[in-house]
N, C-alpha and C. Protein backbone atom coordinates (compact mmCIF):
# COMPACT_ATOMS: atom_id res chain seq x y z
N UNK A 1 169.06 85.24 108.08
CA UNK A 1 168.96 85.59 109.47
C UNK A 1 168.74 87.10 109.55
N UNK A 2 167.61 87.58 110.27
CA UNK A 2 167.74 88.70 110.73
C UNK A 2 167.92 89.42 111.88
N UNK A 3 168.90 90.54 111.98
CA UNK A 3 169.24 91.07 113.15
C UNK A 3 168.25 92.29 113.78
N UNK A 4 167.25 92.45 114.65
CA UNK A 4 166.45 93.13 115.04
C UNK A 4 167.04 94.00 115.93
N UNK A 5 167.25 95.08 115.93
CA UNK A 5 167.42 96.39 116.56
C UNK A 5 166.39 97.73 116.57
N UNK A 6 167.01 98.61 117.21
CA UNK A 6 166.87 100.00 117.25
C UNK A 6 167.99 101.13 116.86
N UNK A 7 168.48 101.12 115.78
CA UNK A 7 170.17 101.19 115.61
C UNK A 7 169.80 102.51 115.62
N UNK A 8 168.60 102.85 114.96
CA UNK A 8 168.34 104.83 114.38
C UNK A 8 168.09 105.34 115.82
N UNK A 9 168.12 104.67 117.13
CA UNK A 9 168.17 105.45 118.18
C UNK A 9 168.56 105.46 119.55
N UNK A 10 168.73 103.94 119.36
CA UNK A 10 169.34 103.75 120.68
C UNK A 10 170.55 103.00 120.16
N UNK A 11 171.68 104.00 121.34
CA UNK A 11 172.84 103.39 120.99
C UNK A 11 173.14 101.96 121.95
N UNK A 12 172.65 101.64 122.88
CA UNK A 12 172.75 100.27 123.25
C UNK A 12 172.18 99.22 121.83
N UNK A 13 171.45 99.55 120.80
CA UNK A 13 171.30 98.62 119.65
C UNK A 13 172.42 99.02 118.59
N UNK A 14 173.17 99.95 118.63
CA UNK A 14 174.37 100.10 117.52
C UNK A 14 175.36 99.27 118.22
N UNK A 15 175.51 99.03 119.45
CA UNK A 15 176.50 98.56 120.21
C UNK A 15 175.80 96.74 119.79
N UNK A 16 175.01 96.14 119.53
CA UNK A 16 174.11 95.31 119.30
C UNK A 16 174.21 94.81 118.03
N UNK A 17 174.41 95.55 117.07
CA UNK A 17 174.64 95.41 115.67
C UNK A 17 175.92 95.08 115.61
N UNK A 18 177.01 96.11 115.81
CA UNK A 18 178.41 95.71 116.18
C UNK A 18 178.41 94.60 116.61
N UNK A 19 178.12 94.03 117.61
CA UNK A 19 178.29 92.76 117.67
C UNK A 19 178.00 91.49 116.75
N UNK A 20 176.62 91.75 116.42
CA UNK A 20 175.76 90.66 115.59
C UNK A 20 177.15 90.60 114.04
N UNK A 21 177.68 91.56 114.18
CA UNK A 21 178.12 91.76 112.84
C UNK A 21 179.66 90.95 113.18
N UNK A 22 179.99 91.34 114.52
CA UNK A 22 181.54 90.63 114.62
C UNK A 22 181.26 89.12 114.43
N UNK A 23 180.28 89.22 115.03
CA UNK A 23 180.14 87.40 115.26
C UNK A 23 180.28 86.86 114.10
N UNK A 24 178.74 87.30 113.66
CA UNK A 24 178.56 86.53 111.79
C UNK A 24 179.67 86.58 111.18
N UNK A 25 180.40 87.24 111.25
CA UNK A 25 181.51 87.68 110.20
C UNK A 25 182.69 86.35 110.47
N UNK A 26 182.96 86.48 111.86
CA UNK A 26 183.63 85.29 112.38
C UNK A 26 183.23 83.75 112.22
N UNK A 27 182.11 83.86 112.27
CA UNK A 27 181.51 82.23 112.74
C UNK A 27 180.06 81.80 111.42
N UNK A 28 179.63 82.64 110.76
CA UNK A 28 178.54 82.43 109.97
C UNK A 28 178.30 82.79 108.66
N UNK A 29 179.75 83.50 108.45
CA UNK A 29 179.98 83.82 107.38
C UNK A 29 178.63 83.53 106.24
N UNK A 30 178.58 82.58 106.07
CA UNK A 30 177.98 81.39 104.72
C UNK A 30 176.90 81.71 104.97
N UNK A 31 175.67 82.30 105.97
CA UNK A 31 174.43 82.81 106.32
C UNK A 31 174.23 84.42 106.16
N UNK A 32 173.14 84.64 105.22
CA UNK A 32 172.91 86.12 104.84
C UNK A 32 172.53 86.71 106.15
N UNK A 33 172.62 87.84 106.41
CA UNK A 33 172.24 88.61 107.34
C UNK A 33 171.69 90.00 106.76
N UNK A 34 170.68 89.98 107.68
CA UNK A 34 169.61 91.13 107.05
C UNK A 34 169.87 91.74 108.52
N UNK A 35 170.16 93.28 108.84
CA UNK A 35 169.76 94.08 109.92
C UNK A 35 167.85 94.56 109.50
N UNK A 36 167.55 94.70 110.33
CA UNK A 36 166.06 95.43 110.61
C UNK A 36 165.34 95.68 111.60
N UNK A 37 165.01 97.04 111.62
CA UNK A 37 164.31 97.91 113.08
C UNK A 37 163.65 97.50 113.32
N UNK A 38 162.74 97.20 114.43
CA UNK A 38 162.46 96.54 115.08
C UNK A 38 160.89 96.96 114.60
N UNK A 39 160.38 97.87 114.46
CA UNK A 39 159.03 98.66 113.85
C UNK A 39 158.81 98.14 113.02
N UNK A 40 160.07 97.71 111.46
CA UNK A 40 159.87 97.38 110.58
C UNK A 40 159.48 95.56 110.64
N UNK A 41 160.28 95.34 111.75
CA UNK A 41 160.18 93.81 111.63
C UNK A 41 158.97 93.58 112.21
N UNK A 42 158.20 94.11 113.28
CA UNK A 42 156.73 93.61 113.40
C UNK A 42 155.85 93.91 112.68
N UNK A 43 155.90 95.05 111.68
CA UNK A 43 154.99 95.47 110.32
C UNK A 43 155.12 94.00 109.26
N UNK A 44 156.41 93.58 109.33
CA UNK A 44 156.64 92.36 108.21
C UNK A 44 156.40 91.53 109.00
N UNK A 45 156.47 91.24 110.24
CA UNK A 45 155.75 89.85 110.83
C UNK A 45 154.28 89.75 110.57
N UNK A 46 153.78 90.31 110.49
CA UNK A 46 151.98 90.22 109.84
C UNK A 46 152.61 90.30 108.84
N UNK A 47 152.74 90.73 107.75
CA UNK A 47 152.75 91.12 106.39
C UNK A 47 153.09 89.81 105.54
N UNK A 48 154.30 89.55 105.96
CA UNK A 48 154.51 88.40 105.78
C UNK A 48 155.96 87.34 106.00
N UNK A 49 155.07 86.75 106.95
CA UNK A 49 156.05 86.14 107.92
C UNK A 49 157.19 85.32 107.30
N UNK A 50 156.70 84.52 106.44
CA UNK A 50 157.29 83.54 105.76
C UNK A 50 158.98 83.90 105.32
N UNK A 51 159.07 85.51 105.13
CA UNK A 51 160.54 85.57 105.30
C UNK A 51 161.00 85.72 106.34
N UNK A 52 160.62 85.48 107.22
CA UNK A 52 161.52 85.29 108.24
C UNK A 52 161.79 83.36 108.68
N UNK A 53 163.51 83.43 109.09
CA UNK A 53 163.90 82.28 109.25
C UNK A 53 163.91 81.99 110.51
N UNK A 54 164.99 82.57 110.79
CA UNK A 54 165.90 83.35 112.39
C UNK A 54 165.85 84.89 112.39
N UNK A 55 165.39 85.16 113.70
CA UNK A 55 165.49 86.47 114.29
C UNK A 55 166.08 86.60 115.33
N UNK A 56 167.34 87.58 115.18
CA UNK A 56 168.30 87.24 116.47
C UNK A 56 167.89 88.93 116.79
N UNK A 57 167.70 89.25 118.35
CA UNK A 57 167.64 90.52 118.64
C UNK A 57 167.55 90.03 120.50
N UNK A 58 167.19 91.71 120.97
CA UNK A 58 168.08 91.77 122.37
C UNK A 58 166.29 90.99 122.90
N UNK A 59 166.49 90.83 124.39
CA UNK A 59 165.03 90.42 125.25
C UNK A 59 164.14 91.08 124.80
N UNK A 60 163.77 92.53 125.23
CA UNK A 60 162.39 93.00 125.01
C UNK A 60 161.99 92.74 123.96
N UNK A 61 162.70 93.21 122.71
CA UNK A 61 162.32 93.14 121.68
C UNK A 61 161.62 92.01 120.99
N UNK A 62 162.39 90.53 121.44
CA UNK A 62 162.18 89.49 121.12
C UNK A 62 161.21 88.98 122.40
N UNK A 63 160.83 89.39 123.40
CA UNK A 63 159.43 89.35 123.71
C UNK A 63 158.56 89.75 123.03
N UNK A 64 158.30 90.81 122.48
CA UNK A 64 157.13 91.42 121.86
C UNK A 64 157.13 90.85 120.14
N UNK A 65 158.15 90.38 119.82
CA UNK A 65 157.97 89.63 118.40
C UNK A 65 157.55 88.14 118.41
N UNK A 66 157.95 87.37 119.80
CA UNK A 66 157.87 86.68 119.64
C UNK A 66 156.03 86.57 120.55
N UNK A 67 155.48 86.97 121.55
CA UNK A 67 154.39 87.03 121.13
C UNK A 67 153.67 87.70 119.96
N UNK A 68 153.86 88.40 119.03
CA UNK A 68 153.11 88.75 117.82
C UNK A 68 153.05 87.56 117.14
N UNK A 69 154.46 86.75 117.13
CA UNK A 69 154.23 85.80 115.97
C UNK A 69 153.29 84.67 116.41
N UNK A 70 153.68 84.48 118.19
CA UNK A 70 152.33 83.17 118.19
C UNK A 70 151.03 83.59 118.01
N UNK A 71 150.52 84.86 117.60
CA UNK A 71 149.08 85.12 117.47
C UNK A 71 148.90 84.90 115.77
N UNK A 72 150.02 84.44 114.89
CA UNK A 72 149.82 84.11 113.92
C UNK A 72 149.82 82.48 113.47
């Protein structure tokens, strides 16, 4: 699973991570978690998608990833 943020600048995504991290930790233990910026994760959505499983991140973000990925 990866967690999509902006952690290097906006602190509403460190506040975002903190969370993603309480949760998993609590409830998902047994599932890897990958953090990754959000720049980086649409460079690897072309590049190559196939690692990605689950992408958990806030609205906008996951608007704009998730149209990139249906153009693939």
């Amino acid at each position: 699973m990866h967690s999509v943020d902006k952690a290097n600048v906006l602190e509403t995504s460190r506040l975002w991570r903190e969370v993603v991290h309480r949760i998993h930790d609590a409830e998902f233990g047994d599932v890897e978690l990958v953090d990754q910026l959000v720049d980086n994760s649409a460079m690897q959505l072309i590049r190559r998608p196939a690692q990605f499983d689950v992408m958990v991140t806030e609205n906008m973000f996951g608007d704009i990833l998730s149209d990139e990925a249906s153009m693939l």
